[in-house]
Protein backbone atom coordinates (compact mmCIF):
# COMPACT_ATOMS: atom_id res chain seq x y z
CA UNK A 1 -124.25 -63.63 -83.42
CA UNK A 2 -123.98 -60.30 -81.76
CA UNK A 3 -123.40 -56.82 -83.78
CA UNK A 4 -124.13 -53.74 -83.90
CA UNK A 5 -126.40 -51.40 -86.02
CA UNK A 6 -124.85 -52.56 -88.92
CA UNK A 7 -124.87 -56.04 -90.21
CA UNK A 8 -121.81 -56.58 -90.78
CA UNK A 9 -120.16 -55.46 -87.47
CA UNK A 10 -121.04 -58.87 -85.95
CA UNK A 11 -118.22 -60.62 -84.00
CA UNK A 12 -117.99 -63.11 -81.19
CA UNK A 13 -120.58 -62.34 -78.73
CA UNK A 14 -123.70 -64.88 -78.83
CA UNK A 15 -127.13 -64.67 -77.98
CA UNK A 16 -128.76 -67.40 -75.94
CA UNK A 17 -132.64 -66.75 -76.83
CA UNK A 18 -134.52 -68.26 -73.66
CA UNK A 19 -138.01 -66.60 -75.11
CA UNK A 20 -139.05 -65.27 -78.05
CA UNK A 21 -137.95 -61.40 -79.25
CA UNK A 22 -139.89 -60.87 -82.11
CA UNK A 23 -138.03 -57.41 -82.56
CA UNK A 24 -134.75 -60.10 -83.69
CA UNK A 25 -136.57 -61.69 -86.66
CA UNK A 26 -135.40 -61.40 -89.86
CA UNK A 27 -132.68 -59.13 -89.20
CA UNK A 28 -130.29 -62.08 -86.97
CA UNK A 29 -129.76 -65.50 -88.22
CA UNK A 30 -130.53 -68.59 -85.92
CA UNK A 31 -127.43 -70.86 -86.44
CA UNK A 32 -127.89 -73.21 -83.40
CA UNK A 33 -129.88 -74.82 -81.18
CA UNK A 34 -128.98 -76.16 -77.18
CA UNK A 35 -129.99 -79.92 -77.00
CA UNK A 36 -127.71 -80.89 -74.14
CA UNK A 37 -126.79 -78.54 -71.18
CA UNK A 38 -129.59 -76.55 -71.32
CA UNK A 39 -128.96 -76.24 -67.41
CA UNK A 40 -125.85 -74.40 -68.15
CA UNK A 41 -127.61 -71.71 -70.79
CA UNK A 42 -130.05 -71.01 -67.97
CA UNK A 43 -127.15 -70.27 -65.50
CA UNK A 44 -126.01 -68.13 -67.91
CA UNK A 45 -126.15 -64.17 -66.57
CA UNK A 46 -128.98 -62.29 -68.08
CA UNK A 47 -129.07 -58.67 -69.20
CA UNK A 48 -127.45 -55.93 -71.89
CA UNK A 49 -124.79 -56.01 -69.94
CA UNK A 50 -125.37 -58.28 -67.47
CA UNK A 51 -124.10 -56.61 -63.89
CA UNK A 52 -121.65 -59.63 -63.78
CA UNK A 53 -121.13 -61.25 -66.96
CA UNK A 54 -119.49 -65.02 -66.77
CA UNK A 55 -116.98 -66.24 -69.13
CA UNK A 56 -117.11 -69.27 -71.74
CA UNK A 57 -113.55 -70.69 -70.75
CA UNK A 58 -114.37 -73.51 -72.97
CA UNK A 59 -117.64 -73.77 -75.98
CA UNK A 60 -117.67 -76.72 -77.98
CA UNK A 61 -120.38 -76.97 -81.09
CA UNK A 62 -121.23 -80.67 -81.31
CA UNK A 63 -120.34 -81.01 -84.83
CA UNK A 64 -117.25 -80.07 -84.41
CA UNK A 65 -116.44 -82.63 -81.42
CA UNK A 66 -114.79 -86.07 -82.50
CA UNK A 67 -117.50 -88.77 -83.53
CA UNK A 68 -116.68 -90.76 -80.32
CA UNK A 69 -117.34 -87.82 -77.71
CA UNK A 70 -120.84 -86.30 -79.37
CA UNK A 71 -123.97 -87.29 -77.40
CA UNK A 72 -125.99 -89.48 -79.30
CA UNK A 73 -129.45 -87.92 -79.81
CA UNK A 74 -132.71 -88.92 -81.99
CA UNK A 75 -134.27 -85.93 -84.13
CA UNK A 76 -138.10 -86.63 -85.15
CA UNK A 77 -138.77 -87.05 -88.36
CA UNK A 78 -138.86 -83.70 -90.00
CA UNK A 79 -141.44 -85.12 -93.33
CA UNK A 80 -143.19 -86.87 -90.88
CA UNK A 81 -146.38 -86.78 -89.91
CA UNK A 82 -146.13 -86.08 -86.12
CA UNK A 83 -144.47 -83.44 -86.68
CA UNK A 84 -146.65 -81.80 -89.40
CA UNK A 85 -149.34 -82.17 -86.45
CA UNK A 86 -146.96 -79.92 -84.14
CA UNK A 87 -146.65 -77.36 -86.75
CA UNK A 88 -150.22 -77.80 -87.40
CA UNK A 89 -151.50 -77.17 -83.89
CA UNK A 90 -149.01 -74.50 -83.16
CA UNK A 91 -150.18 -72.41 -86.34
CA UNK A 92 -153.54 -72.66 -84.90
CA UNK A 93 -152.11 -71.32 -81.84
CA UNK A 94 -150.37 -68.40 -83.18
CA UNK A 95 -153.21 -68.06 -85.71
CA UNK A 96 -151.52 -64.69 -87.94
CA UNK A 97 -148.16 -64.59 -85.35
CA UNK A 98 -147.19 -67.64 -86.52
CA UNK A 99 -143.47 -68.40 -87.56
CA UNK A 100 -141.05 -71.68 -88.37
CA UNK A 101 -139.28 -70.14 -85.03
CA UNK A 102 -142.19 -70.96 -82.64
CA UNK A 103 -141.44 -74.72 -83.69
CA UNK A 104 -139.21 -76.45 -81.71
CA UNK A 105 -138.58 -80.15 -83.48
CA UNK A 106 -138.39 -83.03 -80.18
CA UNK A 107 -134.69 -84.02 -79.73
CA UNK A 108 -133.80 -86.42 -76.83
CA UNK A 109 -131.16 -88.51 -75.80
CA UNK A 110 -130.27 -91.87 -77.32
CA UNK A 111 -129.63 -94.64 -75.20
């Protein structure tokens, strides 16, 4: 969520993180995560403030959507083991930069 200096000025503005801004960590809270429509995030227009700004005429958060009308979507395994080899390879990667942020647990559709 968007605020200001102080932390508890935040109100309804949201930030769609399409790379990573170290300078946010540990002072914003991650409270979501796009796994359908990512097309529509990216259409999104960028910048603080962006020179035309769209609207959200409608936002929907998928656990608030009736059983019947969320996409169905398979989550790895979050104990299991190919994931532990993500995290694993990805801390090698980011060696001393490392953070639970830079992993990104597979998500895809369910047929």
């Amino acid at each position: 969520m968007g605020r200001q200096a102080d932390p508890g000025s935040g109100n309804s503005e949201i930030f769609f993180m399409r790379d990573a801004a170290r300078r946010l960590d540990r002072d914003y809270t991650v409270w979501g995560r796009v796994v359908s429509g990512l097309d529509a995030v990216r259409a999104v227009a960028v910048g603080e403030p962006p020179a035309q700004p769209d609207r959200m005429i409608r936002v929907q958060v998928m656990a608030d959507m009736p059983a019947a009308e969320q996409p169905r979507l398979e989550v790895m395994d979050a104990r299991g083991p190919a994931l532990r080899a993500i995290i694993a390879k990805m801390r090698a990667a980011k060696g001393a930069d490392f953070s639970v942020c830079d992993v990104e647990i597979p998500v895809r559709g369910a047929h």
